[in-house]
C-alpha atoms as a PDB file:
ATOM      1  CA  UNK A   1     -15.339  11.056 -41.367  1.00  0.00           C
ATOM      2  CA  UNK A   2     -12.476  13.534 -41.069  1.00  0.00           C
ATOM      3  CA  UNK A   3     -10.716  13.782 -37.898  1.00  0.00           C
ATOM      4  CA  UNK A   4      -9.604  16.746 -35.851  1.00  0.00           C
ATOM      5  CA  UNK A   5      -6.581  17.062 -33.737  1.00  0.00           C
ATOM      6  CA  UNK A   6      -7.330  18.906 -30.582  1.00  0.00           C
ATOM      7  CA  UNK A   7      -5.070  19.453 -27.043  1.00  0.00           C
ATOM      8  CA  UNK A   8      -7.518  19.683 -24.083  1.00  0.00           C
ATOM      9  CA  UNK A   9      -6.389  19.664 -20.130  1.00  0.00           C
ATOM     10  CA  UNK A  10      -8.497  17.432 -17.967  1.00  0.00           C
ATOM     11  CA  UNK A  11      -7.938  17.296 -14.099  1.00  0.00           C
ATOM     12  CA  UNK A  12      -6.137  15.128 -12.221  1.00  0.00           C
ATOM     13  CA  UNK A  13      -9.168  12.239 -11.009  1.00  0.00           C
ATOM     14  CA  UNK A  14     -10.718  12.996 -14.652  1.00  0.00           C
ATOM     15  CA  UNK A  15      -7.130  11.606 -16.154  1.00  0.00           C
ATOM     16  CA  UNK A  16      -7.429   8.835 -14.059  1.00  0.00           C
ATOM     17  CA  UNK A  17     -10.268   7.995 -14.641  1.00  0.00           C
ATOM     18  CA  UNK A  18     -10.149   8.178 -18.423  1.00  0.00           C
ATOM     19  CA  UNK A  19      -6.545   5.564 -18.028  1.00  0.00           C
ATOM     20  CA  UNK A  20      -8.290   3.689 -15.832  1.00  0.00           C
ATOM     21  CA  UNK A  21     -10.981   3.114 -18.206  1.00  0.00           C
ATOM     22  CA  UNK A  22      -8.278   2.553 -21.566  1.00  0.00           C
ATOM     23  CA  UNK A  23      -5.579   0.076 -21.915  1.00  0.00           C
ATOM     24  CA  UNK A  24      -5.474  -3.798 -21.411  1.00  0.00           C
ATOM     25  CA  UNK A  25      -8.977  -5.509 -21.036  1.00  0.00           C
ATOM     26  CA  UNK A  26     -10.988  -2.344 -20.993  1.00  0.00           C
ATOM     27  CA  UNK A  27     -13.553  -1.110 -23.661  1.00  0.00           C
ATOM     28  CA  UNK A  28     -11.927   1.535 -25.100  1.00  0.00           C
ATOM     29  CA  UNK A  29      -8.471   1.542 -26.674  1.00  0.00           C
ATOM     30  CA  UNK A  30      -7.235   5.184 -26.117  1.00  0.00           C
ATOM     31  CA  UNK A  31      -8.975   8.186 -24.604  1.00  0.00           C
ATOM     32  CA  UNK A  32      -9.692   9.540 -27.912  1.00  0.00           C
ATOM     33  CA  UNK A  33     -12.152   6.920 -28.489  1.00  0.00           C
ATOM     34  CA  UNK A  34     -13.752   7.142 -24.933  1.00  0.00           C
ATOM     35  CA  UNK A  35     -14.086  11.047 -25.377  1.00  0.00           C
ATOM     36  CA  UNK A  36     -15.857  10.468 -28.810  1.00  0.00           C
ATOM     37  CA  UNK A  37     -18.471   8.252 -27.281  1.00  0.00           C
ATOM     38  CA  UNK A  38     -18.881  10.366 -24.199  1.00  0.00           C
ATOM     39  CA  UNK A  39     -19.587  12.919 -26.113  1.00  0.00           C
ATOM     40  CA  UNK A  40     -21.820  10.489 -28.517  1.00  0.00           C
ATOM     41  CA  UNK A  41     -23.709   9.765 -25.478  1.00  0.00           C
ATOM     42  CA  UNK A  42     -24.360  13.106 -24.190  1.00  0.00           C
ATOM     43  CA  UNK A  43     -25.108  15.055 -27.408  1.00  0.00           C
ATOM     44  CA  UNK A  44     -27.895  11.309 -28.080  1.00  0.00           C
ATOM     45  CA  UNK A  45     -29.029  12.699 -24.091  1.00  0.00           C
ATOM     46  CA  UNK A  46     -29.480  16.274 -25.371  1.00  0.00           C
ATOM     47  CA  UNK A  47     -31.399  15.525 -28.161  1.00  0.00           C
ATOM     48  CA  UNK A  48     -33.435  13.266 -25.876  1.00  0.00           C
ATOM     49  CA  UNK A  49     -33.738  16.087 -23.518  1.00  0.00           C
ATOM     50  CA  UNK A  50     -34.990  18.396 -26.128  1.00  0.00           C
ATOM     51  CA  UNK A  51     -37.698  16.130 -27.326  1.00  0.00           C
ATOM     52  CA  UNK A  52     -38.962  15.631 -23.867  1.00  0.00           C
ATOM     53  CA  UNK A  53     -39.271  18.928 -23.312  1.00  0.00           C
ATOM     54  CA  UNK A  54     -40.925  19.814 -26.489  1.00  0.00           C
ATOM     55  CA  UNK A  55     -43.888  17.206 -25.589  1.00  0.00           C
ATOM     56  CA  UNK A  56     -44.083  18.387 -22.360  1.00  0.00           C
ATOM     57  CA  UNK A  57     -44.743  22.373 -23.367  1.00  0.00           C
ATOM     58  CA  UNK A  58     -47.082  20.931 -26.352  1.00  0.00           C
ATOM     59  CA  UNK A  59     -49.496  19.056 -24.758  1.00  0.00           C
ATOM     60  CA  UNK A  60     -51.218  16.156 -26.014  1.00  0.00           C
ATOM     61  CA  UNK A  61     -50.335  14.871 -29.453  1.00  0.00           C
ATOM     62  CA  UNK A  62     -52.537  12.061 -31.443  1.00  0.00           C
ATOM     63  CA  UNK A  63     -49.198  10.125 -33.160  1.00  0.00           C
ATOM     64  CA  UNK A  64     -48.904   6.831 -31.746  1.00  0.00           C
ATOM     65  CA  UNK A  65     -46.609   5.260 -29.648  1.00  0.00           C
ATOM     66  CA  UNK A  66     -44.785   3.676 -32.378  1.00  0.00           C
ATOM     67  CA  UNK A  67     -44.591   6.509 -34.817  1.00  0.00           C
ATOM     68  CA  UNK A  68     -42.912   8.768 -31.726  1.00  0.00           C
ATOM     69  CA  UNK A  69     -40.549   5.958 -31.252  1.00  0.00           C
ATOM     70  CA  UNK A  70     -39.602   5.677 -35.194  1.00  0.00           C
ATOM     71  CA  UNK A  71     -39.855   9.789 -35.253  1.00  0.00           C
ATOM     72  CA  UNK A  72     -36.903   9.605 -32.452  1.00  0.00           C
ATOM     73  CA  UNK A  73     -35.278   6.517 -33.714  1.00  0.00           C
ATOM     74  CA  UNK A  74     -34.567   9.152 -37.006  1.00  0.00           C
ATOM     75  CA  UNK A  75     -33.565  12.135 -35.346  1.00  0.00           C
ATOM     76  CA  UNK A  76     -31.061  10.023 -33.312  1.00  0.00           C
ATOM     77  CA  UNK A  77     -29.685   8.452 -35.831  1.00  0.00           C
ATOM     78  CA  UNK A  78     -29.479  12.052 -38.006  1.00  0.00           C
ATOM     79  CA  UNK A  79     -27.708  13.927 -35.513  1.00  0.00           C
ATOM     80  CA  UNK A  80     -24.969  11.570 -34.799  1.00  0.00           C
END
């Protein structure tokens, strides 16, 4: 996957919070790889989001339980 080199500004407490979160015995190894997976995480909630709200304005639907979880299961792993 090819990369991108961006400059962003965060705010003081975000900065923090992103060091705080990188470096010896945490998760992440640098902020770049914390900001990828934040945003990871929030486009997998928007596309979550969006499916909810598509069942909810289309009413009842006759697929199962298990073919709406393999339907999402798809999509999530297609728009990642």
């Amino acid at each position: 996957m090819a990369r991108q080199s961006i400059s962003i500004s965060l705010s003081q407490p975000n900065d923090e919070w992103l060091q705080q979160q990188v470096g010896a015995g945490a998760e992440y190894s640098s902020k770049s790889e914390l900001i990828n997976e934040l945003i990871r995480n929030t486009r997998h909630a928007e596309a979550l989001n969006q499916k909810l709200l598509a069942a909810e304005q289309s009413g009842f639907t006759s697929q199962s339980p298990i073919g709406m979880l393999q339907e999402f299961k798809r999509d999530l792993a297609n728009s990642g």
